[in-house]
Protein backbone atom coordinates (compact mmCIF):
# COMPACT_ATOMS: atom_id res chain seq x y z
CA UNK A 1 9.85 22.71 -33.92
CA UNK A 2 8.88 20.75 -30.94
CA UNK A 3 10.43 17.82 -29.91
CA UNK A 4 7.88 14.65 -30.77
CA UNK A 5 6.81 11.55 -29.10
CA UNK A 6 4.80 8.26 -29.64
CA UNK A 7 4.14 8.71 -26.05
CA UNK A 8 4.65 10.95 -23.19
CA UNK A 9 3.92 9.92 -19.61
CA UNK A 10 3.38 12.66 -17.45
CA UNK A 11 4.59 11.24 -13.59
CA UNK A 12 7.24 9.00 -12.82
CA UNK A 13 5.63 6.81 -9.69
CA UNK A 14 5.41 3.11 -10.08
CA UNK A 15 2.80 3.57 -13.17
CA UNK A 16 4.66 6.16 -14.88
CA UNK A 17 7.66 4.95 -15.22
CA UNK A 18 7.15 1.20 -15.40
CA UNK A 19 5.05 2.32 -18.31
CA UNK A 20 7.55 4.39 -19.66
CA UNK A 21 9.97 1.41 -19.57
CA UNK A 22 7.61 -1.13 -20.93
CA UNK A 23 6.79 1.44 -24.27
CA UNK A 24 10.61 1.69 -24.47
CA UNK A 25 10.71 -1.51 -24.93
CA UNK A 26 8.02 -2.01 -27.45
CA UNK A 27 9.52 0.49 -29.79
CA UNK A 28 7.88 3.57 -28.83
CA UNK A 29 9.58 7.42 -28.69
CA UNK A 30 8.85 7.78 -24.96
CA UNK A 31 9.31 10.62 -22.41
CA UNK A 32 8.43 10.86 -18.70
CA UNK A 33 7.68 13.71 -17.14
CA UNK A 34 8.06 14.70 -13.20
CA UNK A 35 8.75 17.37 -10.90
CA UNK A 36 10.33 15.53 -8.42
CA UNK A 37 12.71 12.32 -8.26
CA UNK A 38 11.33 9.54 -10.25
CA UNK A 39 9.61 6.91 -7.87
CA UNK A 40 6.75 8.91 -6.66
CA UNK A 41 5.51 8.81 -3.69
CA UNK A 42 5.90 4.88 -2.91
CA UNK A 43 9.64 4.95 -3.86
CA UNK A 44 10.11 8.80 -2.07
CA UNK A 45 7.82 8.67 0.84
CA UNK A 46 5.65 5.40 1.04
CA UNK A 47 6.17 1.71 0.59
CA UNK A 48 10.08 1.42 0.44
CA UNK A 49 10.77 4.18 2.88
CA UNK A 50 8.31 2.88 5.30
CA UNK A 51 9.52 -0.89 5.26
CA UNK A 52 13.11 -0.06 6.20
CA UNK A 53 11.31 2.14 9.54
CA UNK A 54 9.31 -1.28 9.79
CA UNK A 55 12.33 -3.60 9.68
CA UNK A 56 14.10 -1.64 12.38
CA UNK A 57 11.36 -1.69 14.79
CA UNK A 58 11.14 -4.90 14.58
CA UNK A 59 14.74 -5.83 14.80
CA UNK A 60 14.85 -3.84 17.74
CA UNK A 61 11.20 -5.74 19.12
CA UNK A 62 12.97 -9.03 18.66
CA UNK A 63 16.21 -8.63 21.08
CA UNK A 64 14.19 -6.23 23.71
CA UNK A 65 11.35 -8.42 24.04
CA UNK A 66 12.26 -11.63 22.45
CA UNK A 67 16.07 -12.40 22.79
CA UNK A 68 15.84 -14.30 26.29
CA UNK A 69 13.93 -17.17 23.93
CA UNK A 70 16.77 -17.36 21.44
CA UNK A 71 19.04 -17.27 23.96
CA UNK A 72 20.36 -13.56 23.32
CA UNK A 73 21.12 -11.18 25.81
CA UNK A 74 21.84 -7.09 24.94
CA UNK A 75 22.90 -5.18 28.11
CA UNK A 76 21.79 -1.31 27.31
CA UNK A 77 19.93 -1.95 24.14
CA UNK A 78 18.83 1.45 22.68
CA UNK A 79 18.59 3.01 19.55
CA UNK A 80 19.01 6.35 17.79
CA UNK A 81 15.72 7.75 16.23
CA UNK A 82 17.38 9.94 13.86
CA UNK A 83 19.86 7.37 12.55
CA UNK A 84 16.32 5.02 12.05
CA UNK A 85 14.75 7.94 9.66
CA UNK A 86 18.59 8.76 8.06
CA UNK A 87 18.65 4.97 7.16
CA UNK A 88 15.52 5.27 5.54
CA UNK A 89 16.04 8.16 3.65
CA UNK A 90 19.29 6.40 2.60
CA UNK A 91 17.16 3.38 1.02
CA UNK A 92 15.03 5.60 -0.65
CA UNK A 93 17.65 7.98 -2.09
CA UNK A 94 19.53 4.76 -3.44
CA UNK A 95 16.64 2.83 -5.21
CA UNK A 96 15.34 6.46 -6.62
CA UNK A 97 18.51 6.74 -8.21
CA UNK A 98 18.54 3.08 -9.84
CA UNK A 99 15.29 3.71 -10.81
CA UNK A 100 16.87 7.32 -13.26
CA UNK A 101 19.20 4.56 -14.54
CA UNK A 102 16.89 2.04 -15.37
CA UNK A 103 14.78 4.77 -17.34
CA UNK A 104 18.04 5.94 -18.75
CA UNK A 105 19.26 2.19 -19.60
CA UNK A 106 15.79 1.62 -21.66
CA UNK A 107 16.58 4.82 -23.49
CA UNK A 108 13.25 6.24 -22.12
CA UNK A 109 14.03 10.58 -22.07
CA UNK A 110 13.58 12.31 -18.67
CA UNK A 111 12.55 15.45 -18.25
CA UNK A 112 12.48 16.96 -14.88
CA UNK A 113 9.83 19.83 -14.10
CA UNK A 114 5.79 20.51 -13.96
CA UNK A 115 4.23 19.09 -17.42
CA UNK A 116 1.15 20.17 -17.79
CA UNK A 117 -1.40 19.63 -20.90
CA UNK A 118 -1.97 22.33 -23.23
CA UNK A 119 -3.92 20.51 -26.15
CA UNK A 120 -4.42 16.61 -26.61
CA UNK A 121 -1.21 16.20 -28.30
CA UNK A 122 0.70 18.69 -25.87
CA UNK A 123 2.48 18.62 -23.08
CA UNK A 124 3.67 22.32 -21.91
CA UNK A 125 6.82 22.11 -18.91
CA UNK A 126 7.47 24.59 -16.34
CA UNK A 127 9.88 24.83 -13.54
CA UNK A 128 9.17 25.07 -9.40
CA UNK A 129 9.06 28.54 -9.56
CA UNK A 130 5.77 28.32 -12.30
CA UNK A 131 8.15 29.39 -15.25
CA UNK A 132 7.23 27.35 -18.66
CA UNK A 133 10.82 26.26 -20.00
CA UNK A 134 10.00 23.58 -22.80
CA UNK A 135 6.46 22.01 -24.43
CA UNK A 136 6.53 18.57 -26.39
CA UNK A 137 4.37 16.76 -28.95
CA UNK A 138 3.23 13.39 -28.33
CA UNK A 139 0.77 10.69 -30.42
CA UNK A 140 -0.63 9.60 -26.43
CA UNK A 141 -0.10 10.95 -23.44
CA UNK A 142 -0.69 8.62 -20.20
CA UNK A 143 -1.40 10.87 -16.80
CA UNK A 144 0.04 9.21 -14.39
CA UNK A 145 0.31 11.52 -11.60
CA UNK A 146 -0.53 9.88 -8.36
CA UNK A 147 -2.53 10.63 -5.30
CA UNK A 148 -1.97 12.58 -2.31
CA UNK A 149 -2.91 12.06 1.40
CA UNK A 150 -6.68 13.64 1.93
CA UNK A 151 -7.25 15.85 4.16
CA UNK A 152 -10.49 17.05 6.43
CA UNK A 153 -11.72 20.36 8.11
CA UNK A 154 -11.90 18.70 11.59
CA UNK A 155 -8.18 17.40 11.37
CA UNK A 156 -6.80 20.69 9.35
CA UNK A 157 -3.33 18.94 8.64
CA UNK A 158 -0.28 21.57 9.46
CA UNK A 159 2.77 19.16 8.58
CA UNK A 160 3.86 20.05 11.88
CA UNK A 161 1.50 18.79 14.88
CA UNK A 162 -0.86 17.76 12.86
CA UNK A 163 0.94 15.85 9.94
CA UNK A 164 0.55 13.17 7.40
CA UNK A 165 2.35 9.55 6.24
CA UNK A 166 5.04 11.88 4.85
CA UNK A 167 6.11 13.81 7.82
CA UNK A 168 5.48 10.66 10.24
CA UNK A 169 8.48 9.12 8.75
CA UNK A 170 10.66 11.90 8.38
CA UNK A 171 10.44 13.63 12.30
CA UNK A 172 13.45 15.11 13.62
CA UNK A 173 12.43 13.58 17.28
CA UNK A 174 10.13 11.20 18.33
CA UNK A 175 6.58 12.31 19.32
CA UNK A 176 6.20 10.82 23.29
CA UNK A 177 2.25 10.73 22.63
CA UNK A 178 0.76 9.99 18.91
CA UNK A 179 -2.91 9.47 18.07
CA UNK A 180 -2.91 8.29 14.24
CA UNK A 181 -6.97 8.55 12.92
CA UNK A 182 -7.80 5.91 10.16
CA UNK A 183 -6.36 2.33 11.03
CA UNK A 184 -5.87 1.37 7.59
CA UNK A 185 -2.34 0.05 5.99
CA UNK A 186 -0.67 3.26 6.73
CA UNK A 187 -2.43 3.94 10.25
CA UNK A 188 -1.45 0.56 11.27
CA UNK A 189 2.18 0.28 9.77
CA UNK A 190 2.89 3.51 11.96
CA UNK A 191 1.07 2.46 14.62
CA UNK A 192 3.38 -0.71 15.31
CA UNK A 193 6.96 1.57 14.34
CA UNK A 194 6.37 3.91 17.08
CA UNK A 195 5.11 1.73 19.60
CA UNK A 196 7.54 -0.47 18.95
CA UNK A 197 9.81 2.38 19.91
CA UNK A 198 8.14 3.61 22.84
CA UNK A 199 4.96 6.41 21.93
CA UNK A 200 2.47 6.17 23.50
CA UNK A 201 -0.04 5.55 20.56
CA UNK A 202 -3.74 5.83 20.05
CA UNK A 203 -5.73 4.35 16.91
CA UNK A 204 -8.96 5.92 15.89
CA UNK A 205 -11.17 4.36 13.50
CA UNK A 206 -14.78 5.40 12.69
CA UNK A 207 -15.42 1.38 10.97
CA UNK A 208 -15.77 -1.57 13.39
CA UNK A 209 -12.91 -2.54 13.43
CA UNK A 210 -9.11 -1.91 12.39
CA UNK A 211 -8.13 -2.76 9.19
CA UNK A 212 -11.77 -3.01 8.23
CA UNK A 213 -11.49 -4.50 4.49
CA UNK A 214 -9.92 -7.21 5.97
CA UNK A 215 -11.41 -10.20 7.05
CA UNK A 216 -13.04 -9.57 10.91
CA UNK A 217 -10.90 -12.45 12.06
CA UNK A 218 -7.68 -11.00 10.89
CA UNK A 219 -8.22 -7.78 12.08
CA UNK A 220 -10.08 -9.35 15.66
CA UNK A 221 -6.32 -11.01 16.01
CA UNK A 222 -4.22 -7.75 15.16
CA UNK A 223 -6.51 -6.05 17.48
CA UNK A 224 -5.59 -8.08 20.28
CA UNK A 225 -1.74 -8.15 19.50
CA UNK A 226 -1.92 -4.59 19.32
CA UNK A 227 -3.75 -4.03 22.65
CA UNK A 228 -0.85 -6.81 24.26
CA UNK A 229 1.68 -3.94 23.41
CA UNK A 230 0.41 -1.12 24.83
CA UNK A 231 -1.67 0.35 21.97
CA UNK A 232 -4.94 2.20 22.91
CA UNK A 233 -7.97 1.15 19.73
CA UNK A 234 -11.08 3.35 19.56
CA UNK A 235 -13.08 1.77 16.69
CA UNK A 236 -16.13 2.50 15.66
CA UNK A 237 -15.24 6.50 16.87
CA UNK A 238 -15.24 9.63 15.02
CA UNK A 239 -12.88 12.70 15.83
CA UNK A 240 -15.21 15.94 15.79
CA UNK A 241 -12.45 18.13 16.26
CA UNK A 242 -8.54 18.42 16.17
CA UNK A 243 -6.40 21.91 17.46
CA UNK A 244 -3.21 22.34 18.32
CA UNK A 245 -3.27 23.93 21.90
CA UNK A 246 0.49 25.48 22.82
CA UNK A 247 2.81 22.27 21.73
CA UNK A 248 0.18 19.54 21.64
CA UNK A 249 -2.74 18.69 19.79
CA UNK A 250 -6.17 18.33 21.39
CA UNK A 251 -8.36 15.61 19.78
CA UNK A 252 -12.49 15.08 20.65
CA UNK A 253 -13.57 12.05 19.69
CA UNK A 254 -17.42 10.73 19.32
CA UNK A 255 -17.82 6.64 20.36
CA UNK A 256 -21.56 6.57 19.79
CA UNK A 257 -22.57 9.53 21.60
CA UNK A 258 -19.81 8.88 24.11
CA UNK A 259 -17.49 12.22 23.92
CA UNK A 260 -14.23 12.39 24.79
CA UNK A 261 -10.94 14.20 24.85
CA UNK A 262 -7.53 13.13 23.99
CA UNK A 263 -3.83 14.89 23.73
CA UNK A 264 -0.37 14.27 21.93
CA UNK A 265 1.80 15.42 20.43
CA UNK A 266 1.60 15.05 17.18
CA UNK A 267 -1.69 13.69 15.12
CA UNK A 268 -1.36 11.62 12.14
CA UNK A 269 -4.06 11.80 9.62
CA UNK A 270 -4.36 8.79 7.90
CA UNK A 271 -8.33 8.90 6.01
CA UNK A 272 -7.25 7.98 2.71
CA UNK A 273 -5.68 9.84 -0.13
CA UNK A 274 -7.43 11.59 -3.31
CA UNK A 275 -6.08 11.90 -7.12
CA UNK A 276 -3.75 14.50 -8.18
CA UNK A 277 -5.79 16.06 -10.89
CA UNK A 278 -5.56 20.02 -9.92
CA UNK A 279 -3.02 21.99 -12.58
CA UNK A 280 -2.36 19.26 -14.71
CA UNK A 281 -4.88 20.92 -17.66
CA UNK A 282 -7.45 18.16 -17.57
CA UNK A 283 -10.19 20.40 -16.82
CA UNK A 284 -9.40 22.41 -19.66
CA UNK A 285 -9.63 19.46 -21.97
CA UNK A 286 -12.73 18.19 -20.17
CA UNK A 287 -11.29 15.10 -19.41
CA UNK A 288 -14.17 13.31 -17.13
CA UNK A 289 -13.31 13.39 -13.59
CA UNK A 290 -15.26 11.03 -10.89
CA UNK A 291 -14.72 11.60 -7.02
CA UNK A 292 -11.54 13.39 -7.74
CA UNK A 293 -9.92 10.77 -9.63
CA UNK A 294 -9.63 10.62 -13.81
CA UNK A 295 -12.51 8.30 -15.01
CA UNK A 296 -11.03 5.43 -17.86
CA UNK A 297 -12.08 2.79 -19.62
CA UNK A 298 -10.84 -0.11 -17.71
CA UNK A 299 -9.87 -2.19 -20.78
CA UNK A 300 -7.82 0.54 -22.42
CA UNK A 301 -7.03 2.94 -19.79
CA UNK A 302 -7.90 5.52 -21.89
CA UNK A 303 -9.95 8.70 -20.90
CA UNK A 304 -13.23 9.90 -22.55
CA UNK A 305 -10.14 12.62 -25.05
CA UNK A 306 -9.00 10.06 -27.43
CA UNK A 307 -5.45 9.24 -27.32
CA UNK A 308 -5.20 10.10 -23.50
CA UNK A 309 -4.66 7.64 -20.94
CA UNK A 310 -4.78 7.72 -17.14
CA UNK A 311 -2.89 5.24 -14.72
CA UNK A 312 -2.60 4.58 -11.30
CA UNK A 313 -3.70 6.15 -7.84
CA UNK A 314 -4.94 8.93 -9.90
CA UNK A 315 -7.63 7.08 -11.86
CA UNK A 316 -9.08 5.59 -8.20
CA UNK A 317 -8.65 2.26 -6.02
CA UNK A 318 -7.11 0.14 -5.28
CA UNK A 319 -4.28 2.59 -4.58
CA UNK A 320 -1.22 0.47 -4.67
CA UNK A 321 1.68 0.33 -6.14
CA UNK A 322 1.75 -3.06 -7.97
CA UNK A 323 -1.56 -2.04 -8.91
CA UNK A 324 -0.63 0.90 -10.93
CA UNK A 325 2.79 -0.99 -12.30
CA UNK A 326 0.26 -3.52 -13.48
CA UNK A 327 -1.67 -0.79 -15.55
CA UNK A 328 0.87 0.93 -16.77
CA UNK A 329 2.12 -2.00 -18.58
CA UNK A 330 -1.26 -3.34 -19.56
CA UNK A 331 -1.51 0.30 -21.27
CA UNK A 332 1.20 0.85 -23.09
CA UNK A 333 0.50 -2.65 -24.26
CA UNK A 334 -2.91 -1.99 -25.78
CA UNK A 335 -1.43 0.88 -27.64
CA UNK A 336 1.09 -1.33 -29.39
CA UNK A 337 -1.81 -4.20 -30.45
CA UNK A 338 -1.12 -6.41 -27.68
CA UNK A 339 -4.63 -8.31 -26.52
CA UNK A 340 -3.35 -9.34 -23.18
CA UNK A 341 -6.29 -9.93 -20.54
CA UNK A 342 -6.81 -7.18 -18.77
CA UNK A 343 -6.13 -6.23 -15.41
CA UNK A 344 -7.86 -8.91 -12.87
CA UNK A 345 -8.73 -6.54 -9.71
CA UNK A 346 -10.66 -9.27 -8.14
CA UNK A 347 -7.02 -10.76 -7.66
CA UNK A 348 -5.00 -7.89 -6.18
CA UNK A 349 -2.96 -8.98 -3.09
CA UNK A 350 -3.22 -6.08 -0.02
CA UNK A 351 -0.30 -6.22 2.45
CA UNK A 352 0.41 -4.29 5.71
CA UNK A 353 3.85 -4.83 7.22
CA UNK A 354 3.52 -4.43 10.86
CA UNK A 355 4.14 -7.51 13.01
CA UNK A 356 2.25 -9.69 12.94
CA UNK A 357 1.72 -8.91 9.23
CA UNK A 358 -1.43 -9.56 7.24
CA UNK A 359 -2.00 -10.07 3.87
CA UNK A 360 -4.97 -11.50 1.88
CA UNK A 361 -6.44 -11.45 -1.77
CA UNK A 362 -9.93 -12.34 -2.83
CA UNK A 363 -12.99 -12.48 -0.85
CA UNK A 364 -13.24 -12.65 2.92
CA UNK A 365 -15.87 -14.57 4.47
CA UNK A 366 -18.17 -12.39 4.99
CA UNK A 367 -18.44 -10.78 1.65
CA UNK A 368 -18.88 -14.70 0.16
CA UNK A 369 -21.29 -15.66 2.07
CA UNK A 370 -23.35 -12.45 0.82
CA UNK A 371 -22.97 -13.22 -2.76
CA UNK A 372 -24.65 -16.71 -1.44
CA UNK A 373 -21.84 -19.06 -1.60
CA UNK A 374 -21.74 -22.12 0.48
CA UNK A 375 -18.38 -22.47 1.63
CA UNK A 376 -15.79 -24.53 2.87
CA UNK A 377 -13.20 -22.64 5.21
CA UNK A 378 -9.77 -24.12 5.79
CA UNK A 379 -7.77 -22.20 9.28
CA UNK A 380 -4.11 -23.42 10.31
CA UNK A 381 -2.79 -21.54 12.73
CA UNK A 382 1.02 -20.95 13.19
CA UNK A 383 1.27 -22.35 16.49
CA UNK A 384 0.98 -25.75 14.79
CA UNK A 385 3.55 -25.09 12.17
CA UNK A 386 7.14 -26.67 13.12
CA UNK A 387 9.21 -23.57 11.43
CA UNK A 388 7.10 -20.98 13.10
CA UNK A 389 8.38 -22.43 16.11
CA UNK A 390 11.43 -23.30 15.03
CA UNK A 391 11.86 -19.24 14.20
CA UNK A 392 10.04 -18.00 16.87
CA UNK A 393 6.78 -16.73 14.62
CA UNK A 394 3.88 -18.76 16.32
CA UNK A 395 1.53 -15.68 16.37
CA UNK A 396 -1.34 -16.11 13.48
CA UNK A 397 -3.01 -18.15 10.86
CA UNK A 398 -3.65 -19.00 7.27
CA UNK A 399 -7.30 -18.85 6.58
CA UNK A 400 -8.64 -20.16 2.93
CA UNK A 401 -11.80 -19.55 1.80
CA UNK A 402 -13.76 -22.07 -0.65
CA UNK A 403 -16.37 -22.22 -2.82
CA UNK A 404 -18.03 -25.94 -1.56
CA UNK A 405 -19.61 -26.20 -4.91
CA UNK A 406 -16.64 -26.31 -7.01
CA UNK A 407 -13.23 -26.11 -5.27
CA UNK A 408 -12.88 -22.37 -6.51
CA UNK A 409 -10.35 -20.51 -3.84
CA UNK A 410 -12.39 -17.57 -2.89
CA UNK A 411 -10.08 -15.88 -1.07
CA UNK A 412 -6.87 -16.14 1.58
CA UNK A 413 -5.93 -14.06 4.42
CA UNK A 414 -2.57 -14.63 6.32
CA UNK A 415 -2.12 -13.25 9.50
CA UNK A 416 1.49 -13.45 10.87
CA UNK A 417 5.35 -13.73 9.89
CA UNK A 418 5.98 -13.05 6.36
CA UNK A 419 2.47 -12.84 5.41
CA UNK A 420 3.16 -10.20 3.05
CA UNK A 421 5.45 -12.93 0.67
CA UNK A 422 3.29 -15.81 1.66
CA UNK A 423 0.44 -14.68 -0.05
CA UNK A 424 2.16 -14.65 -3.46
CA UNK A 425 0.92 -18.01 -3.65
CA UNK A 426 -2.29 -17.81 -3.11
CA UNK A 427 -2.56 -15.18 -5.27
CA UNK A 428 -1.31 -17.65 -8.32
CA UNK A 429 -3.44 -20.35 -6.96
CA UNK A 430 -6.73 -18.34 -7.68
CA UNK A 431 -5.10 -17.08 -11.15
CA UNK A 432 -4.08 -20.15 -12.23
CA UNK A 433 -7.64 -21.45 -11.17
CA UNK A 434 -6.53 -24.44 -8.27
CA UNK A 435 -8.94 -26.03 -6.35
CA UNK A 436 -8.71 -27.14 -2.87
CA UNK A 437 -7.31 -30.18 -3.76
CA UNK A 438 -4.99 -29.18 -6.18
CA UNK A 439 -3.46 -27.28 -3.25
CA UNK A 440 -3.43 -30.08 -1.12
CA UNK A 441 -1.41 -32.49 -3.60
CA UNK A 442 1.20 -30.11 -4.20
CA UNK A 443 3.74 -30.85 -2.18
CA UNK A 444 5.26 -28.02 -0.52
CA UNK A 445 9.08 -28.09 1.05
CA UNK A 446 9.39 -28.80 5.07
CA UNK A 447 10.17 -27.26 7.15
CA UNK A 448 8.11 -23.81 6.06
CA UNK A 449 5.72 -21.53 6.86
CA UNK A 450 4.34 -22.08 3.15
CA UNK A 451 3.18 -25.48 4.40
CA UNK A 452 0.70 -23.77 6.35
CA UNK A 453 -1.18 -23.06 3.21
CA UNK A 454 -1.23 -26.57 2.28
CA UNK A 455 -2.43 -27.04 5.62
CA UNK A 456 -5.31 -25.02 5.52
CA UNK A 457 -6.69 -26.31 2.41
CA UNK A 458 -6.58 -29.42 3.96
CA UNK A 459 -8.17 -28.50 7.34
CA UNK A 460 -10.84 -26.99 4.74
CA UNK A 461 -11.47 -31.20 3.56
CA UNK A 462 -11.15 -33.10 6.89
CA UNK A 463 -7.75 -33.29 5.80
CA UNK A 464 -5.41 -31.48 7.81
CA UNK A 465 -2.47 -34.11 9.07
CA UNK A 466 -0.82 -31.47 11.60
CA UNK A 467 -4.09 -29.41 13.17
């Protein structure tokens, strides 16, 4: 007889086996399922891997570039590019490996290997080499199996010269030439490591500008800070046509009509990723697909095959992490009787972790003042905050975004130090529904860069004290 579940989760990223956890703890028989080590790609190959690369560019940045200001000098500062990538593999390796003990602490059973579904109730396993070793029962199943970088004719990736986010942070030397095509997130986050470290890098976006859902003024000031170390920006540019000629790659690009040629070494496509829903037996079981990603009911989660559920990168944007965390709990929640709210997507933080880093959540100007909002706009730049200076982080600025009508925060977008954690609490502000001057009267701790947000909802109302 097979073994049975309540529910089986078939991936072990940040959806699968948060979820997994969360239905442990509500009671429920649970399994996850995955091929490789649990963590999926954010834990093996994206978000933590890619912060510790981040971290030591920009210790490195800081005493070449910056250390005369503190007062630090470093005679022969180098690095070791290898030791950089071995240090991040470390990190990962170690919080992969926490992660099998927190699944094994919430008695949640792990099976490694291929699951794929052979009826709505089961879940057949097979090993790498395509050998079926086990099948299980389960009352749901939740897919949870990620996406994976996409890839186009023109750039036909080769995980060698022409390579994605996985293979950029994992080279065995560092490229001396790198053009990276898409100047989202990832793009961007690369694009700062190695020129930090001394590539030569080009940035090729076919939008207007870099980090184009951001708000223009963000991305206008990465732009520039980007430019101010060395980095070459085609926006607003298409590549026609990437080959690997000998040992480098030959890239023609189209800037409105304008043609032109470029070389590196390596290229790193970074368009965007697609759902992992080949070989999983979804097609089979005519679960609806849409644009290569599983199509749910956003209150449920649950797929058009009663009983299935999809999580995640896999059922679409906004492909993050926290995002498909958020779901998975939110899902296996549902299935137990739970009536939380349901996801809000309208108040997802983004982050990207160069330097300066940017962060934002809600609507940027732009987009409000389509919808027809009148708005108030509040802008405080770091230069005028004491513990930017104090810390050397003057580059940037908070930038809040009001409804004039009502008070509502529309939307903030941090450009500079710490962004990325800043924005935390502007994110609560809009969920817990605060005004402009709500934000104002709370009295934040000096000296910080957090006062800045004050600030800005001040400089919004005619009353900023410090700007």
């Amino acid at each position: 007889m097979l073994k049975h579940y309540e529910i089986a989760i078939l991936g072990g990223g940040p959806g699968g086996y948060v979820a997994a956890i969360r239905a442990s703890q509500l009671g429920f028989k649970t399994v996850v399922i995955d091929m490789d080590k649990l963590g999926g790609i954010c834990l093996n190959w994206g978000c933590i891997p890619t912060k510790s690369l981040l971290k030591n560019a920009e210790i490195y940045d800081t005493i070449l570039n910056y250390g005369k200001e503190f007062g630090i000098y470093a005679k022969d500062l180098s690095f070791n590019f290898n030791e950089i990538i071995k240090r991040s593999r470390n990190i990962s390796d170690r919080i992969t490996k926490n992660v099998e003990l927190l699944v094994k602490k919430n008695k949640v059973d792990r099976i490694k290997g291929f699951g794929k579904l052979s009826s709505k109730t089961q879940i057949d396993i097979y090993d790498n080499e395509s050998k079926k070793t086990d099948s299980i029962t389960a009352d749901k199943i939740i897919v949870a199996t990620g996406a994976r970088p996409k890839s186009i004719s023109n750039i036909p990736v080769n995980y060698k010269n022409i390579i994605t986010s996985k293979e950029a942070m994992n080279l065995s030397e560092q490229p001396k030439e790198l053009i990276i095509v898409g100047a989202g997130a990832i793009g961007i986050e690369f694009a700062y490591f190695y020129a930090v470290l001394g590539t030569k890098v080009t940035v090729i976006e076919m939008m207007d500008h870099i980090l184009p859902i951001e708000d223009i003024e963000v991305s206008q000031t990465l732009e520039k800070s980007f430019k101010k170390r060395g980095i070459e920006i085609y926006t607003k540019t298409t590549v026609e046509k990437a080959e690997v000629k000998g040992k480098k790659v030959k890239v023609i690009i189209n800037q409105n009509g304008d043609k032109k040629e470029l070389t590196a070494d390596k290229v790193l496509s970074a368009i965007g990723v697609i759902g992992n829903v080949e070989g999983f037996g979804l097609e089979e079981l005519r679960i609806e697909l849409f644009k290569n990603h599983i199509k749910v009911n956003k209150e449920t989660y649950e797929t058009n095959i009663p009983g299935i559920y999809a999580i995640g990168d896999v059922i679409g944007p906004p492909w993050l992490a926290h995002v498909a965390s958020a779901e998975g709990i939110h899902c296996v929640e549902q299935i137990k009787g739970i009536k939380n709210p349901p996801v809000d997507y309208e108040n997802v933080p983004g982050c990207t972790y160069c330097q300066p880093q940017v962060a934002s959540v809600g609507l940027t100007e732009k987009k409000a003042k389509e919808l027809g909002y009148e708005l108030k706009i509040g802008k405080f730049p770091f230069m005028a905050s004491g513990k930017a200076f104090a810390v050397g982080e003057r580059e940037g600025f908070v930038k809040l975004i009001f409804d004039a009508k009502y008070g509502e925060l529309l939307g903030g977008h941090i450009i500079g130090s710490e962004a990325t954690e800043l924005i935390a609490e502007v994110v609560i502000a809009r969920a817990m529904e605060a005004t402009g001057h709500s934000i104002i009267k709370t009295v934040h701790a000096h000296p910080t860069l957090s006062e800045s947000i004050m600030e800005a909802a001040a400089q919004a109302y005619g009353e900023a004290i410090h700007i």
